[in-house]
Protein backbone atom coordinates (compact mmCIF):
# COMPACT_ATOMS: atom_id res chain seq x y z
CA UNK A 1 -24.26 -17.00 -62.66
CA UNK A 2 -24.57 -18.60 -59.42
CA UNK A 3 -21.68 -20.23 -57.45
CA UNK A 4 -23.06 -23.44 -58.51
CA UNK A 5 -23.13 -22.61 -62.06
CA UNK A 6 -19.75 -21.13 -61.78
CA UNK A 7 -18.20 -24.16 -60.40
CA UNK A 8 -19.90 -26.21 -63.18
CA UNK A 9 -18.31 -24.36 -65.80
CA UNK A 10 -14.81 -24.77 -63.86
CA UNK A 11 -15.35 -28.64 -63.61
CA UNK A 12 -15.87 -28.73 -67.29
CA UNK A 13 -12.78 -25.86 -68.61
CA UNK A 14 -10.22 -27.06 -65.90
CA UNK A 15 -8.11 -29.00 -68.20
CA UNK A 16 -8.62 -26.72 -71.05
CA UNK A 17 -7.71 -23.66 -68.81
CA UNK A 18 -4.60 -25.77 -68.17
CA UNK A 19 -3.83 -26.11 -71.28
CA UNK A 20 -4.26 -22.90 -73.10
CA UNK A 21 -2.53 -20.68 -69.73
CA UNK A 22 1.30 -20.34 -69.72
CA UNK A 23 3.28 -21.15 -66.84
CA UNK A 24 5.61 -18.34 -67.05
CA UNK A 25 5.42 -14.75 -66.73
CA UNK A 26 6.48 -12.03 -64.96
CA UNK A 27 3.18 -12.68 -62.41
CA UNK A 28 5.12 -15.40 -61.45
CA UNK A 29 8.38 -13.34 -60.47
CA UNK A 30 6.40 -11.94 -57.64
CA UNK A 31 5.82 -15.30 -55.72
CA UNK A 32 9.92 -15.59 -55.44
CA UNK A 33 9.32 -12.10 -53.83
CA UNK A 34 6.72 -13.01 -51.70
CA UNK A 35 8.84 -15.90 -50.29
CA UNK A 36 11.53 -14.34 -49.17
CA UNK A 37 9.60 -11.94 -47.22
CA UNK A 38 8.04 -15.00 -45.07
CA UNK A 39 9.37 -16.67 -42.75
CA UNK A 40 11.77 -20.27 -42.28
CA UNK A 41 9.48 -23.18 -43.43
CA UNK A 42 6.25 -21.09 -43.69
CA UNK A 43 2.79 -22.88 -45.10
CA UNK A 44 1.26 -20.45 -47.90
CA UNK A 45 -2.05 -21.29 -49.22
CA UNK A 46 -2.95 -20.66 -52.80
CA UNK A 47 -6.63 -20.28 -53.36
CA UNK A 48 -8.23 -21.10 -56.84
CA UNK A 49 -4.98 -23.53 -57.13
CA UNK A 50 -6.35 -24.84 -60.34
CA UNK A 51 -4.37 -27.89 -62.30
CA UNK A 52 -1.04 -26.25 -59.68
CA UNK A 53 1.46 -25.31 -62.74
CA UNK A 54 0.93 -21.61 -62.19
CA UNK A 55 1.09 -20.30 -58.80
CA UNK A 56 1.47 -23.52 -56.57
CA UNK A 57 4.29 -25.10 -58.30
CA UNK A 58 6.13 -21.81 -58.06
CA UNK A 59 6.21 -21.82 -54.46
CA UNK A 60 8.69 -23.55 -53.97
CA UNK A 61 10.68 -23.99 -50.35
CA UNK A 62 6.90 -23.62 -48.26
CA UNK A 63 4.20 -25.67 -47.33
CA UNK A 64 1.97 -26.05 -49.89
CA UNK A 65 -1.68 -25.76 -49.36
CA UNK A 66 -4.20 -25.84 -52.38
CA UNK A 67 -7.77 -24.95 -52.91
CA UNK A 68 -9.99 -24.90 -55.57
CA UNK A 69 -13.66 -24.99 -56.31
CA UNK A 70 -13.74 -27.68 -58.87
CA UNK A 71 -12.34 -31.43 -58.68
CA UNK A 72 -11.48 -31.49 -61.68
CA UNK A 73 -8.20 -28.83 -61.39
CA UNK A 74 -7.68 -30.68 -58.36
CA UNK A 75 -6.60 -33.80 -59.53
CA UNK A 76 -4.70 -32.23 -61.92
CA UNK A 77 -2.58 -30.91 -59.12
CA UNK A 78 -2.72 -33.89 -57.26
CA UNK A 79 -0.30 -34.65 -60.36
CA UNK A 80 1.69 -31.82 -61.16
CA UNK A 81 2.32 -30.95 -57.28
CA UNK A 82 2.68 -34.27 -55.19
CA UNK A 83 4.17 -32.51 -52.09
CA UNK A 84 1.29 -29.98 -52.06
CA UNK A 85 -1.68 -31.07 -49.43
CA UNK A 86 -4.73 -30.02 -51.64
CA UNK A 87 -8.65 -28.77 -50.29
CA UNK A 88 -11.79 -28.70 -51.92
CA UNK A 89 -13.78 -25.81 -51.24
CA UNK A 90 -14.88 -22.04 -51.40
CA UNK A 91 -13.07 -19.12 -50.72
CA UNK A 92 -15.66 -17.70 -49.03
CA UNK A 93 -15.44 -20.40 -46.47
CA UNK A 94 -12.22 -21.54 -46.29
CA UNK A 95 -11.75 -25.33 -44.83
CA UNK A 96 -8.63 -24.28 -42.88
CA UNK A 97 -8.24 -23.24 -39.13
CA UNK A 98 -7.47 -19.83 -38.15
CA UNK A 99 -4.41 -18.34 -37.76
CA UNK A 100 -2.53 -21.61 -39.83
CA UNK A 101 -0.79 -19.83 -42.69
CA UNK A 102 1.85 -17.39 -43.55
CA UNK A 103 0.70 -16.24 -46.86
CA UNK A 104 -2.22 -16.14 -49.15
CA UNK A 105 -1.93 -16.19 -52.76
CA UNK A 106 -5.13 -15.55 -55.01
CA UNK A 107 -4.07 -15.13 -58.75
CA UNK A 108 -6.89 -14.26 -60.61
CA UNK A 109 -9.32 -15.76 -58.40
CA UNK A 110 -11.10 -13.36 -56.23
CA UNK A 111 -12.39 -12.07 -59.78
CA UNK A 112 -15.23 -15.35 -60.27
CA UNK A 113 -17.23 -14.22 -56.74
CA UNK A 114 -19.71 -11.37 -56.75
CA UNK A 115 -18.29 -8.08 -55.55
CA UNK A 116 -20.18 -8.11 -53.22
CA UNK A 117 -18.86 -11.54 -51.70
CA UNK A 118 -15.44 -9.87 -51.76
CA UNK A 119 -15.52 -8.14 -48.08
CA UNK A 120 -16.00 -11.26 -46.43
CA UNK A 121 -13.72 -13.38 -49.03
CA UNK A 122 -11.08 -11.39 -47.71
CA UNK A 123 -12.36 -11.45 -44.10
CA UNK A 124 -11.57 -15.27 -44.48
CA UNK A 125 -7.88 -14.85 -45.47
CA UNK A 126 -7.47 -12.61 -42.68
CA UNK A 127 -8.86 -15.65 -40.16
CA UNK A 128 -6.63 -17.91 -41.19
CA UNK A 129 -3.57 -16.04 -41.98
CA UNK A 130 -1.13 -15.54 -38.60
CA UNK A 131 -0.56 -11.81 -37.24
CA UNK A 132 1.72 -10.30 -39.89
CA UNK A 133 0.38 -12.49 -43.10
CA UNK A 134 1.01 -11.39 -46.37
CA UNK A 135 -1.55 -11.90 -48.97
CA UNK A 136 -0.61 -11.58 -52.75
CA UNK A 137 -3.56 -11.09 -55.55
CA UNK A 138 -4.48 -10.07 -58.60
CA UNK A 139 -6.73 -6.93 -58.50
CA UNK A 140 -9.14 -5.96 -61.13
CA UNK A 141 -8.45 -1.71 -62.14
CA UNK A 142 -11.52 -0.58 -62.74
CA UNK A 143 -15.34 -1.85 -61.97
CA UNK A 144 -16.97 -4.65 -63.53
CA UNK A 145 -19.43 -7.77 -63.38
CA UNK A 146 -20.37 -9.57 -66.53
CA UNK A 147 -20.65 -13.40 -67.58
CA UNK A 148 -18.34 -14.63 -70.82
CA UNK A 149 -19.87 -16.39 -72.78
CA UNK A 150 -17.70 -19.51 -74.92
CA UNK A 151 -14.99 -18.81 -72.65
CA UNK A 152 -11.59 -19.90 -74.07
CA UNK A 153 -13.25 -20.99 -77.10
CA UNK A 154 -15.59 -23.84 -75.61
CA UNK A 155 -19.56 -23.73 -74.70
CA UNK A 156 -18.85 -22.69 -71.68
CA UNK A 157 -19.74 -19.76 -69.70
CA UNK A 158 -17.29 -17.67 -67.03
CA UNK A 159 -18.56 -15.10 -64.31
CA UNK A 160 -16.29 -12.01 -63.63
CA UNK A 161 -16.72 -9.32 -61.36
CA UNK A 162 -14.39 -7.13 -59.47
CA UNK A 163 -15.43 -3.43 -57.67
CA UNK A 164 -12.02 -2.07 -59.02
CA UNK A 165 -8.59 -0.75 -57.71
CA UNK A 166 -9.86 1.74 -54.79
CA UNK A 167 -12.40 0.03 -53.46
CA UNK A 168 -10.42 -3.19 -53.52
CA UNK A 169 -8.07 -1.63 -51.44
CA UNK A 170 -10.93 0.14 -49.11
CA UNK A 171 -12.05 -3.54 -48.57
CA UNK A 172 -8.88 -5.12 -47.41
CA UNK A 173 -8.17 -2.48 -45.09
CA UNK A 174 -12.03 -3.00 -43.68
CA UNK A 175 -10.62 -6.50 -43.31
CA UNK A 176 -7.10 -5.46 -41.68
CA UNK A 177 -4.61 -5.41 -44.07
CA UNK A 178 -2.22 -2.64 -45.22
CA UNK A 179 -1.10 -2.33 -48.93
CA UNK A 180 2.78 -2.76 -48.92
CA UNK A 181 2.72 -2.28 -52.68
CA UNK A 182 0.83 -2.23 -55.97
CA UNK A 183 2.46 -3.80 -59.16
CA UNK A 184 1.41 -3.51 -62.71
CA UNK A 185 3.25 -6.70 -64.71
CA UNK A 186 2.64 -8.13 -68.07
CA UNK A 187 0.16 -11.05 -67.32
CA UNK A 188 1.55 -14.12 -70.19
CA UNK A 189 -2.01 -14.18 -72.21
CA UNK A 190 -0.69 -11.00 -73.25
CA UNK A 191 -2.74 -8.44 -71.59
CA UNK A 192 -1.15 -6.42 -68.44
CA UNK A 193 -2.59 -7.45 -64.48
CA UNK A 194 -2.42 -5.31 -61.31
CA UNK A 195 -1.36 -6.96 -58.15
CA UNK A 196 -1.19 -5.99 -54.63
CA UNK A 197 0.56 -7.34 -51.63
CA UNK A 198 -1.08 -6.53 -48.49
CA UNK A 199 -0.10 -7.37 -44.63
CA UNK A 200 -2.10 -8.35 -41.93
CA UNK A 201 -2.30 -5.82 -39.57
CA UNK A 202 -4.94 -5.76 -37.35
């Protein structure tokens, strides 16, 4: 699938995505972390934002920034978190100046590029994050590209693709970051998710 096939399929699953995804978790825990590492009043920016109830609405005391791909989970946002300002637009070139955030969030995300998009996805975080950024994301463990097909039970297709755990972390540090840690929690569909949390080093 291409990107514009891709964002297609999240115009049309947004709301179902929404619907079927629980807002709790111990995924979330991690953003509570995350904010007390940053500094007073920082602005985070949560890429692939989505309808907002999972990772955006649980960042709470920052300045919210959104993004997301499709409309569609944006104005869903637009109503579950008023105080968040929200972008439309692609990770891979990110609508935001550089240097203008504290943190990055990407949960589950990153995965619906190619691999091979993902050295200069993460390039971009680094340009807009400030000199000791964190960025928090949901890695995949091992190496994979494939396209779902009736995604979450609709007609829809869903592209996935992630180069796995090492070369993930290879690929930030190309981009300047250093892995502070590497956390396996239970994701709530049931199934278990690896995160890292990486600083911006260079």
């Amino acid at each position: 699938m291409n990107r514009r096939q891709v964002k297609t399929s999240w115009e049309a699953l947004s709301e179902t995505y929404a619907r079927t995804r629980p807002t709790d978790g111990n995924d979330v825990a991690l953003l509570d972390e995350l904010v007390e590492l940053l500094p007073d009043d920082p602005r985070v920016l949560d890429v692939g934002c989505g309808d907002g109830q999972r990772t955006l609405a649980n960042l709470d005391g920052t300045d919210r920034v959104g993004l997301d791909f499709a409309r569609s989970g944006l104005d869903m946002a637009a109503q579950n978190v008023p105080a968040a300002r929200l972008l439309q637009g692609d990770m891979a070139r990110l609508p935001v100046q550089d240097g203008t955030v504290d943190a990055v969030t990407a949960y589950h995300a990153v995965f619906h590029v190619p691999q091979s998009t993902h050295p200069e996805v993460y390039q971009e975080f680094a340009r807009v994050l400030q000199p000791g950024g964190l960025f928090l994301t949901t890695v995949g463990g091992s190496r994979y590209e494939t396209v779902r097909r009736g995604w979450l039970g609709s007609d829809e297709r869903m592209f996935f693709s992630t180069p796995g755990r090492d070369r993930t972390r290879e690929q930030l540090r190309s981009a300047g970051f250093e892995i502070r840690w590497e956390r396996q929690v239970d994701d709530p569909l049931g199934s278990s998710a690896l995160f890292f949390l990486a600083e911006l080093t260079a």
